[in-house]
PDB file of N, CA and C in Angstrom:
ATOM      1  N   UNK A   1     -14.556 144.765  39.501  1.00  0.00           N
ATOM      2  CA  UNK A   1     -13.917 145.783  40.280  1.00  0.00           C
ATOM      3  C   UNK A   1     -12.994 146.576  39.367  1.00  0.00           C
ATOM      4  N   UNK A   2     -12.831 147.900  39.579  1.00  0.00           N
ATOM      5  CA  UNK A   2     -12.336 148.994  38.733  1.00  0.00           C
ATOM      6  C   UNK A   2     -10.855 148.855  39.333  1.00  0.00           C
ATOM      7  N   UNK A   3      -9.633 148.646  38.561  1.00  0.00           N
ATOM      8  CA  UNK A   3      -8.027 149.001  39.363  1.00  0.00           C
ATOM      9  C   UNK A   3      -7.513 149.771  38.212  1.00  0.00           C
ATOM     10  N   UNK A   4      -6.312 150.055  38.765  1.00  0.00           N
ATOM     11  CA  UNK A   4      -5.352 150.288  38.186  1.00  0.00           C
ATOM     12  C   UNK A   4      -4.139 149.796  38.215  1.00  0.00           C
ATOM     13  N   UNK A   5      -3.576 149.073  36.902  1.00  0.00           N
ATOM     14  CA  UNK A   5      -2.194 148.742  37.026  1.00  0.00           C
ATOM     15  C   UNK A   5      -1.313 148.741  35.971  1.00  0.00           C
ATOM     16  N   UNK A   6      -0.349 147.582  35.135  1.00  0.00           N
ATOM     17  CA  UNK A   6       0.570 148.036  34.777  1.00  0.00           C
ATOM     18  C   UNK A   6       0.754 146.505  34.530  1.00  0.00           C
ATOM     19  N   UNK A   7       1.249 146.769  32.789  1.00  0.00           N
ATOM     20  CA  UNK A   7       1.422 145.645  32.093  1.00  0.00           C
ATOM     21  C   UNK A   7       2.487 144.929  32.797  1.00  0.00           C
ATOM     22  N   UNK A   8       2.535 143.592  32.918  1.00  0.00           N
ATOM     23  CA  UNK A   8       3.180 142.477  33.655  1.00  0.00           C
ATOM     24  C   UNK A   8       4.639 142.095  32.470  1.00  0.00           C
ATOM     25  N   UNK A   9       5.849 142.242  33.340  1.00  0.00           N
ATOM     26  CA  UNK A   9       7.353 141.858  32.082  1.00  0.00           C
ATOM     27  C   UNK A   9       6.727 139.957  31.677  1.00  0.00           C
ATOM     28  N   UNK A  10       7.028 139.812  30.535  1.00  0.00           N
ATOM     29  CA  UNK A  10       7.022 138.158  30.276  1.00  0.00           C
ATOM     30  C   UNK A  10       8.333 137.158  30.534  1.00  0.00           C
ATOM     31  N   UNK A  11       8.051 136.483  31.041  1.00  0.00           N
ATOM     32  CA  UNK A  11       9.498 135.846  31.504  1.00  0.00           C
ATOM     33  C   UNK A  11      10.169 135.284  30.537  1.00  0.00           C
ATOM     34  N   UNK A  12      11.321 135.575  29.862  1.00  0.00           N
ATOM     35  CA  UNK A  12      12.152 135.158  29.020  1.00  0.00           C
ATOM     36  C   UNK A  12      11.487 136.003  27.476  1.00  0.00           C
ATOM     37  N   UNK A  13      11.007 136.778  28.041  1.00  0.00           N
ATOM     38  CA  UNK A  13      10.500 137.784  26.834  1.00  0.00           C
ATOM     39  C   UNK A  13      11.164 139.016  25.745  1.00  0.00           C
ATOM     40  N   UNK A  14      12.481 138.854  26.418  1.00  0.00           N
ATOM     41  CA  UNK A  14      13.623 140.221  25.943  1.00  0.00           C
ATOM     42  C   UNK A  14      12.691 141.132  26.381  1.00  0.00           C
ATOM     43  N   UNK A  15      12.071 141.726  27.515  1.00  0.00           N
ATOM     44  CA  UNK A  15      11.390 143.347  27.470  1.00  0.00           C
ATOM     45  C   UNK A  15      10.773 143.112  27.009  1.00  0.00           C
ATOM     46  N   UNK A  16       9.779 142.196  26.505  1.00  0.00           N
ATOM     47  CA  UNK A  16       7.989 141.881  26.482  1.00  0.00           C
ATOM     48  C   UNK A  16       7.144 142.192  27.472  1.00  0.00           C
ATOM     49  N   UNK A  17       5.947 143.130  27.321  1.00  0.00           N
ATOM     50  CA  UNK A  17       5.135 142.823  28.651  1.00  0.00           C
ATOM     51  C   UNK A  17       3.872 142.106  28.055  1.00  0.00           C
ATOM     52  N   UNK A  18       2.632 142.052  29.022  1.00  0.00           N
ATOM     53  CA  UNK A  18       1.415 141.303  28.495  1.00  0.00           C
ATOM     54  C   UNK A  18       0.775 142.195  29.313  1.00  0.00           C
ATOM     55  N   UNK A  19      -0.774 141.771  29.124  1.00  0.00           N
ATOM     56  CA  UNK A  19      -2.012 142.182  30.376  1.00  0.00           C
ATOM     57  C   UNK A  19      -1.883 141.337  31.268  1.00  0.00           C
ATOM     58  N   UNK A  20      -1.695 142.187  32.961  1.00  0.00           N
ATOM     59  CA  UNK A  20      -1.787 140.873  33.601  1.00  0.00           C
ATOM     60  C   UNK A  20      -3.177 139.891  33.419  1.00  0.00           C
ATOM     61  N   UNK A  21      -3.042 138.465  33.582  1.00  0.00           N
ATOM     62  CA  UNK A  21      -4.014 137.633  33.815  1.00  0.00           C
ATOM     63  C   UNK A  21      -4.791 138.182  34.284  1.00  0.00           C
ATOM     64  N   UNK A  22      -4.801 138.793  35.080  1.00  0.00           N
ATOM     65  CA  UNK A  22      -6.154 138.860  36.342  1.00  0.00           C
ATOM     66  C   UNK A  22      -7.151 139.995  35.878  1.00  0.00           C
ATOM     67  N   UNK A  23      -6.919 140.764  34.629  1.00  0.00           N
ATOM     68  CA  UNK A  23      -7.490 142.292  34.120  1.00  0.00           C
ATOM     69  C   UNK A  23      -8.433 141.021  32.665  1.00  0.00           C
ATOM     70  N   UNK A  24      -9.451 141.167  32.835  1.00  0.00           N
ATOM     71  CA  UNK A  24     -10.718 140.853  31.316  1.00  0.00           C
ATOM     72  C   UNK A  24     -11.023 141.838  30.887  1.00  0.00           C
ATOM     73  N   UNK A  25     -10.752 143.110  31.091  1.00  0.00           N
ATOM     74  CA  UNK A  25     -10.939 144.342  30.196  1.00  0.00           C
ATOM     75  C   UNK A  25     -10.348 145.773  30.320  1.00  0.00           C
ATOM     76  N   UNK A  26      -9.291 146.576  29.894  1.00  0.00           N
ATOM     77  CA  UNK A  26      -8.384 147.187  30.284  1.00  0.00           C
ATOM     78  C   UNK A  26      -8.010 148.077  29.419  1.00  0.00           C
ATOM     79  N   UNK A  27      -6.784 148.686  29.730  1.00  0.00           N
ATOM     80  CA  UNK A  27      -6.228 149.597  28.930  1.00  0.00           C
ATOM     81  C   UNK A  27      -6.710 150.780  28.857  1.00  0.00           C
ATOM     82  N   UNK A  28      -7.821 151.481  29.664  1.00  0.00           N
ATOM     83  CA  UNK A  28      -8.510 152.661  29.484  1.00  0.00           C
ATOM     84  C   UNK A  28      -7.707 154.035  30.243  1.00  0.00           C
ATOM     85  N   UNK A  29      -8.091 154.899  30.386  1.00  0.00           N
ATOM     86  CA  UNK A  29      -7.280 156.288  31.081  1.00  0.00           C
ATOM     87  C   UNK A  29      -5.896 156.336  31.316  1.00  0.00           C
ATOM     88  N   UNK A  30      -5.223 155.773  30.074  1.00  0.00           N
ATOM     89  CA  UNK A  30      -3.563 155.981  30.816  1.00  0.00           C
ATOM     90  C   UNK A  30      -3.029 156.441  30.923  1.00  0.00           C
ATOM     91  N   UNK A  31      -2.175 156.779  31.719  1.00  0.00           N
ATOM     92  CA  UNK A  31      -1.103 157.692  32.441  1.00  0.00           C
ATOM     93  C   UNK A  31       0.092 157.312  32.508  1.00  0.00           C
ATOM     94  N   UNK A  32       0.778 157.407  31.437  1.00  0.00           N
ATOM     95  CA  UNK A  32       2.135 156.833  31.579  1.00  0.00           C
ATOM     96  C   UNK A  32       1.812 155.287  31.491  1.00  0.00           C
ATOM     97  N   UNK A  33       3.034 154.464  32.211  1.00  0.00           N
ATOM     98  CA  UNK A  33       2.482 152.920  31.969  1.00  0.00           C
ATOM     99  C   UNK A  33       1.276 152.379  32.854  1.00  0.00           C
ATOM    100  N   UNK A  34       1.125 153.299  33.645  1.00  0.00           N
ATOM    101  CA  UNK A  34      -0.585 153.072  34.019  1.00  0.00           C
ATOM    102  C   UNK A  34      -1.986 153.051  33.315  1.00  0.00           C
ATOM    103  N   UNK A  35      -2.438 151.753  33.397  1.00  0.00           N
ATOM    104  CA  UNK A  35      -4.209 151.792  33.555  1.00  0.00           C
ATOM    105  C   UNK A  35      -5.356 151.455  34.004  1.00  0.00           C
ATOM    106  N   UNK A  36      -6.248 151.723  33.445  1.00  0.00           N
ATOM    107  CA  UNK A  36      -7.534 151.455  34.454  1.00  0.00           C
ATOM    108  C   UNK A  36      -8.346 150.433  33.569  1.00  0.00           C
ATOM    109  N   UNK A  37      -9.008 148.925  34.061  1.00  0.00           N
ATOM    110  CA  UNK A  37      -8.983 148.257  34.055  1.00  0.00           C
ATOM    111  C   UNK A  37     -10.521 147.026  34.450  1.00  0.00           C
ATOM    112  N   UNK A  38     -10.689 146.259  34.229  1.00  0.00           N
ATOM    113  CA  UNK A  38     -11.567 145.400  35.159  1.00  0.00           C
ATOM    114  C   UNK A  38     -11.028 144.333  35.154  1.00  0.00           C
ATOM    115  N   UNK A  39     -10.944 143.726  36.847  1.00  0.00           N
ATOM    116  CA  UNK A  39     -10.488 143.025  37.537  1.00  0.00           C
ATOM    117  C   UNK A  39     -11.196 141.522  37.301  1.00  0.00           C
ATOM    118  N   UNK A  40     -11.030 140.455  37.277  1.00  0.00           N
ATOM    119  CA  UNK A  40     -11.262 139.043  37.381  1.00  0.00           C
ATOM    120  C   UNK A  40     -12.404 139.435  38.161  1.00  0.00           C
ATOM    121  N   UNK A  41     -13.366 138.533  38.724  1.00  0.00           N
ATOM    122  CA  UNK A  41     -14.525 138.268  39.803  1.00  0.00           C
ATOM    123  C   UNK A  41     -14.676 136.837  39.595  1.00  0.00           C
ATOM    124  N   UNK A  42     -13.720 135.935  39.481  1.00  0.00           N
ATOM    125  CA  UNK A  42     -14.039 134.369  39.442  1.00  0.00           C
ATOM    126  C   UNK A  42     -13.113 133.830  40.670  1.00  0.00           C
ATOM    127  N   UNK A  43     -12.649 134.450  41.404  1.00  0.00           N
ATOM    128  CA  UNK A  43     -11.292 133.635  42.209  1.00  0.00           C
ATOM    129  C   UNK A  43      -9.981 133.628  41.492  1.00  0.00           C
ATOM    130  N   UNK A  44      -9.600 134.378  40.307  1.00  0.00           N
ATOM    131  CA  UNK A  44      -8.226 134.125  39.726  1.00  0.00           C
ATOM    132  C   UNK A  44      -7.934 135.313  41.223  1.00  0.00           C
ATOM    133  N   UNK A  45      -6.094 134.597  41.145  1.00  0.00           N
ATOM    134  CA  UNK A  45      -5.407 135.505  41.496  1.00  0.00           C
ATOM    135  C   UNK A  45      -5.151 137.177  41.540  1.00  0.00           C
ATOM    136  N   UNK A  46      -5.211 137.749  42.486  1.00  0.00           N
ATOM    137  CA  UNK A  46      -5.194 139.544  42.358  1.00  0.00           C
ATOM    138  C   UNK A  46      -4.517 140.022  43.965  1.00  0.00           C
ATOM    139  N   UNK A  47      -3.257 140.828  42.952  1.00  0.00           N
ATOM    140  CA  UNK A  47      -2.144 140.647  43.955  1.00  0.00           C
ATOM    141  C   UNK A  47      -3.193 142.203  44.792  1.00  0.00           C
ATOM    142  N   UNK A  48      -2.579 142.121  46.383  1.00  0.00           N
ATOM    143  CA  UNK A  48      -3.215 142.518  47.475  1.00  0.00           C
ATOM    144  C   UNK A  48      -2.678 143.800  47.423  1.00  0.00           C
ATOM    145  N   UNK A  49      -1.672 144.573  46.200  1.00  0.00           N
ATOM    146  CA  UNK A  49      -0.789 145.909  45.827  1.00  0.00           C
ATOM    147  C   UNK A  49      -2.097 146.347  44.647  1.00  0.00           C
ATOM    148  N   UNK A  50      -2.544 146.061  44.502  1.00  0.00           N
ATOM    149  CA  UNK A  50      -3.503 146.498  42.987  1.00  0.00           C
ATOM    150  C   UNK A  50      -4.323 147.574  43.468  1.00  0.00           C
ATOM    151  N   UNK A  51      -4.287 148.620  43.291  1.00  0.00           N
ATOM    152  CA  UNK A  51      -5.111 149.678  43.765  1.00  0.00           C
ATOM    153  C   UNK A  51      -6.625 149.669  43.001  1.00  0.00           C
ATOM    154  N   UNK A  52      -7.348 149.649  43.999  1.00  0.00           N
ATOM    155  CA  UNK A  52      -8.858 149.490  43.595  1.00  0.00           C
ATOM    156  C   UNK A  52      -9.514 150.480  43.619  1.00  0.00           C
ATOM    157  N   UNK A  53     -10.442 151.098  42.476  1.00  0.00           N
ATOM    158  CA  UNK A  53     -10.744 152.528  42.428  1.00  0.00           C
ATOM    159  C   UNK A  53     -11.986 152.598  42.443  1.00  0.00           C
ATOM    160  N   UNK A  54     -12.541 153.336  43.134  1.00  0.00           N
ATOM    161  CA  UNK A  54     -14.355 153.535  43.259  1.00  0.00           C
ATOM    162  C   UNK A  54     -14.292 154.581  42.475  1.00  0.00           C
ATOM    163  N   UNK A  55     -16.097 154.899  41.970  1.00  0.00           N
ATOM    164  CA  UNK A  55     -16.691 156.216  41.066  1.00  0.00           C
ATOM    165  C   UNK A  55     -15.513 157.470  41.405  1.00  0.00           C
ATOM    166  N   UNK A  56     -15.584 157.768  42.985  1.00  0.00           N
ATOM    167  CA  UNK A  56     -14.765 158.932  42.972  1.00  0.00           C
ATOM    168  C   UNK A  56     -13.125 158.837  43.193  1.00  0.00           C
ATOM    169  N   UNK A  57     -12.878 157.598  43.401  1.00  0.00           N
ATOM    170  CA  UNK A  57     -11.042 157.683  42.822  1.00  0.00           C
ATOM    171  C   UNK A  57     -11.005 157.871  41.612  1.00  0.00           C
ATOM    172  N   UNK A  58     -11.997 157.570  40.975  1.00  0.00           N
ATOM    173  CA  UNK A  58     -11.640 157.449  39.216  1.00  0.00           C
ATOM    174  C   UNK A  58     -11.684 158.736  38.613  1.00  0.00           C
ATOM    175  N   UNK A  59     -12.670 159.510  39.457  1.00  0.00           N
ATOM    176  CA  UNK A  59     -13.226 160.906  38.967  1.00  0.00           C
ATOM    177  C   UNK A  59     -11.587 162.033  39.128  1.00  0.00           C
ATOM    178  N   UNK A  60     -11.203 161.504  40.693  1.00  0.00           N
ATOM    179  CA  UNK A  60      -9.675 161.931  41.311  1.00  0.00           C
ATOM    180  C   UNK A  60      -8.803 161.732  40.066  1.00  0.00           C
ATOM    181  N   UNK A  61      -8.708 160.681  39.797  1.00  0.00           N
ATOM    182  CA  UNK A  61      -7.765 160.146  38.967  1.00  0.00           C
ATOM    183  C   UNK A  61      -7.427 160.946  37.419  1.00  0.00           C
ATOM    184  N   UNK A  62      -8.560 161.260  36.860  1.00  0.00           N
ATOM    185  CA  UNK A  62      -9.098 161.496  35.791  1.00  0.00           C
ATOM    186  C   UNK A  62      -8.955 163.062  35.318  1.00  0.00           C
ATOM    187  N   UNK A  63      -9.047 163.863  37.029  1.00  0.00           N
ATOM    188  CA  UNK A  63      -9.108 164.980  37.158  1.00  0.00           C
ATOM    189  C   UNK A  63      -7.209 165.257  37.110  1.00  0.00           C
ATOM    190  N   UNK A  64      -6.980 164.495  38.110  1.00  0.00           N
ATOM    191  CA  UNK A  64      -5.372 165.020  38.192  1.00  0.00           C
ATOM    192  C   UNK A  64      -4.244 164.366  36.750  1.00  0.00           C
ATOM    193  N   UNK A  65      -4.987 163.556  35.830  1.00  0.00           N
ATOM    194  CA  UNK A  65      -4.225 163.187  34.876  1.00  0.00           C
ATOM    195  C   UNK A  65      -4.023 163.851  33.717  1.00  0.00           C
ATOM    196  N   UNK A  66      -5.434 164.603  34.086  1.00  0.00           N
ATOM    197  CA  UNK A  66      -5.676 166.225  32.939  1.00  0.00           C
ATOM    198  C   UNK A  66      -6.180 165.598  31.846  1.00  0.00           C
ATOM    199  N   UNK A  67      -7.286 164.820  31.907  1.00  0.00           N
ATOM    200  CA  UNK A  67      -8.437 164.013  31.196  1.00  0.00           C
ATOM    201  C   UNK A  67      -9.017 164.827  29.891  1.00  0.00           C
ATOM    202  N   UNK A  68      -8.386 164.511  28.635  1.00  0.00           N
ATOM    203  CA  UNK A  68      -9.303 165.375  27.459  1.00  0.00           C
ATOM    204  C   UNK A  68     -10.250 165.045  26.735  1.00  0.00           C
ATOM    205  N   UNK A  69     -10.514 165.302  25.928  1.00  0.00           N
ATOM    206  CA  UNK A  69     -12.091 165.039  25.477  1.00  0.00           C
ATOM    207  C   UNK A  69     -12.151 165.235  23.986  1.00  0.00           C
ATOM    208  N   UNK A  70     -12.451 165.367  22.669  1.00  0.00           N
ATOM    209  CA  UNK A  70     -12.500 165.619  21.526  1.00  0.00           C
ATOM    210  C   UNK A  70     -12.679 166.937  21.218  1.00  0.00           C
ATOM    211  N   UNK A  71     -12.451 167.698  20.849  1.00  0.00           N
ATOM    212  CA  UNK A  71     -12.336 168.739  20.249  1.00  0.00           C
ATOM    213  C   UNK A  71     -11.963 169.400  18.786  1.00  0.00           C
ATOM    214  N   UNK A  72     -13.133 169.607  17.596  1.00  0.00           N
ATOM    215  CA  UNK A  72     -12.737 169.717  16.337  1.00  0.00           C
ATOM    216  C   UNK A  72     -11.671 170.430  16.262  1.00  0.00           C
ATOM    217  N   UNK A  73     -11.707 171.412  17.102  1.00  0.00           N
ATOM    218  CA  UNK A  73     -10.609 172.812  16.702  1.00  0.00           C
ATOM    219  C   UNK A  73      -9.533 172.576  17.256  1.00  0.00           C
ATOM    220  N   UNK A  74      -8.983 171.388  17.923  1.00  0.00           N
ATOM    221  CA  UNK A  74      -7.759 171.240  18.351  1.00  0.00           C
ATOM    222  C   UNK A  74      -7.572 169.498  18.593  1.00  0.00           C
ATOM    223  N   UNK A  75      -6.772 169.075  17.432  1.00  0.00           N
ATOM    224  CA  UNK A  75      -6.248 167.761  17.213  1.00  0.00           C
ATOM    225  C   UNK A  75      -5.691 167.270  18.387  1.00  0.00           C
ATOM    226  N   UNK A  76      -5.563 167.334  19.400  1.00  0.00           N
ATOM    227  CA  UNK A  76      -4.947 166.970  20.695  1.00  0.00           C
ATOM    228  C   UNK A  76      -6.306 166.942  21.753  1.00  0.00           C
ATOM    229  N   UNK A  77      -7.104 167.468  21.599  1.00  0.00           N
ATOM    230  CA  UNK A  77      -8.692 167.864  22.629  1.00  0.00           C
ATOM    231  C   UNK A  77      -7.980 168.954  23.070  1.00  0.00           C
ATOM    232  N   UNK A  78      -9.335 169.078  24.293  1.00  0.00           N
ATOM    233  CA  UNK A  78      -9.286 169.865  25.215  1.00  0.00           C
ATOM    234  C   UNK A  78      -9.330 169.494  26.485  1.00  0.00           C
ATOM    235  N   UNK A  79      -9.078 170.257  27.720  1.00  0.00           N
ATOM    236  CA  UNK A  79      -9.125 169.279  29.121  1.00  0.00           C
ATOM    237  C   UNK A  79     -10.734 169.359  29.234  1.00  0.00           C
ATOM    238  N   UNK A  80     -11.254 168.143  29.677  1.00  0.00           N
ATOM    239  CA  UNK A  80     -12.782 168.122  30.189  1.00  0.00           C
ATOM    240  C   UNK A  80     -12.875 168.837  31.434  1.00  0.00           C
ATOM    241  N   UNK A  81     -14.056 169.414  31.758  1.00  0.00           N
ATOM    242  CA  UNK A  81     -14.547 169.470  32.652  1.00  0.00           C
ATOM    243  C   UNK A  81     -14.893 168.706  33.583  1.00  0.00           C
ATOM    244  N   UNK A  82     -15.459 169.156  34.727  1.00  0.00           N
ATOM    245  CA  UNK A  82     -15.815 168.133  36.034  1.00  0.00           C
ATOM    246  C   UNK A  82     -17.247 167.388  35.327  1.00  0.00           C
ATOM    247  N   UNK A  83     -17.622 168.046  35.142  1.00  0.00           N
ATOM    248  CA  UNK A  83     -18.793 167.460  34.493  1.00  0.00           C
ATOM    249  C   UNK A  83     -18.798 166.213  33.676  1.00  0.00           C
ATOM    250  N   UNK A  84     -17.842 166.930  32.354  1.00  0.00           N
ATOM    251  CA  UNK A  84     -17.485 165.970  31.565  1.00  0.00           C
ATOM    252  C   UNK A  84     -17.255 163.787  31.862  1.00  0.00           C
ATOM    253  N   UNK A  85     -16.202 164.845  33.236  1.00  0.00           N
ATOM    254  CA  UNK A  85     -15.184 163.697  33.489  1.00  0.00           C
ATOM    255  C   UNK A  85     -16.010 162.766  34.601  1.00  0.00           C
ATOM    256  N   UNK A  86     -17.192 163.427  34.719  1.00  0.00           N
ATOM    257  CA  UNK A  86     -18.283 162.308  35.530  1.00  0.00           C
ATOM    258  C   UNK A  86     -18.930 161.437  34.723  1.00  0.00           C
ATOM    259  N   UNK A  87     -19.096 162.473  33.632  1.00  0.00           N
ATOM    260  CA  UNK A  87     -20.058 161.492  32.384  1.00  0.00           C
ATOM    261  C   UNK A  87     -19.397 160.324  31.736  1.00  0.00           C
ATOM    262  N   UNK A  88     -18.095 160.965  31.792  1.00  0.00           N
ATOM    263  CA  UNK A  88     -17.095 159.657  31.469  1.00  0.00           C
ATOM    264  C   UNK A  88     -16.937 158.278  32.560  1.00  0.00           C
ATOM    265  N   UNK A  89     -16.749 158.969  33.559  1.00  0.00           N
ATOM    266  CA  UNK A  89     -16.565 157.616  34.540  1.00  0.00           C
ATOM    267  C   UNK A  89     -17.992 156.819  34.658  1.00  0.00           C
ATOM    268  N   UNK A  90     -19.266 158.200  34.768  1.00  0.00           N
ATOM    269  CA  UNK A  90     -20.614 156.909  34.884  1.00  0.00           C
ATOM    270  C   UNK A  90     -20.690 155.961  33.432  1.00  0.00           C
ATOM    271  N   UNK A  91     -20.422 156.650  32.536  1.00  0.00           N
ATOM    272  CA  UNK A  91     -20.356 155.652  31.106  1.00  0.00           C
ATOM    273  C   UNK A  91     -19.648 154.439  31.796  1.00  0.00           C
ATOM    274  N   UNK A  92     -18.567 154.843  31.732  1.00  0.00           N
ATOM    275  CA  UNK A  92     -17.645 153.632  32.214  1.00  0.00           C
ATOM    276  C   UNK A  92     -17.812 152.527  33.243  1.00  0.00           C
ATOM    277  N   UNK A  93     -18.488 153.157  33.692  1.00  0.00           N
ATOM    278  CA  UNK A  93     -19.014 151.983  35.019  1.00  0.00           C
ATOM    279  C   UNK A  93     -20.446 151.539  34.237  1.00  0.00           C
ATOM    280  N   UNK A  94     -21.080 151.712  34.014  1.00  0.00           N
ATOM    281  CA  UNK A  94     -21.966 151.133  33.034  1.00  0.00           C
ATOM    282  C   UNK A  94     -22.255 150.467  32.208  1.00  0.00           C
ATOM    283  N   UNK A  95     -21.011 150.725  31.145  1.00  0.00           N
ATOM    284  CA  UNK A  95     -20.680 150.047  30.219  1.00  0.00           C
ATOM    285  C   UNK A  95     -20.319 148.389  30.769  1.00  0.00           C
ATOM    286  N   UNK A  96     -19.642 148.942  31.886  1.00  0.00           N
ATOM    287  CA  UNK A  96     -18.974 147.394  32.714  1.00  0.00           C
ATOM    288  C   UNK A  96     -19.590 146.726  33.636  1.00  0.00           C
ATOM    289  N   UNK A  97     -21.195 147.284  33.713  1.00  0.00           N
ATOM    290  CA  UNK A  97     -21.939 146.748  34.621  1.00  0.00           C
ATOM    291  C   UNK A  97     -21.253 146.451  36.034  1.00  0.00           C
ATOM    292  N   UNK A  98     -20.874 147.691  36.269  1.00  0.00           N
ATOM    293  CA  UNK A  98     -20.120 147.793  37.536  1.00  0.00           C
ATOM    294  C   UNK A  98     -20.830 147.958  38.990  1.00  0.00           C
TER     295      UNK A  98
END
């Protein structure tokens, strides 16, 4: 399952965070301390606040985060297109046998 969340503080860590437990593959589209993620599917724990994102939340997501793409002529990219930013999310779900 596709979420989004947000590195977990470590307890007695001075301001350490980690991946939460419950994410086996992560860190993708971030937005600030937000990301997008794949969720456990064994029964670990997954708190019932974890926002769960289908093809088109992700596409939402992706669109309003102002999603860029590579671009030789400009070291920063460029914003993708709708297009683009589909090809990205079906990769992505693919890749993760989603």
């Amino acid at each position: 399952m596709i979420v989004e969340y947000k590195f977990h503080r470590v307890k007695g860590g001075k301001g350490r965070t980690s991946v939460p437990s419950f994410i086996v593959d992560g860190g993708y589209f971030s937005e600030g301390s937000k990301y997008v993620g794949i969720a456990a599917n064994d029964g670990t724990y997954i708190p019932e606040t974890l926002v769960v994102l289908d093809r088109a939340a992700l596409i939402t997501k992706l669109t309003n985060i102002g999603y860029t793409v590579h671009d030789p002529e400009n070291i920063e990219g460029r914003l993708a297109t709708a297009e683009e930013i589909e090809t990205a999310v079906d990769t992505f779900i693919s890749e993760h046998d989603i």
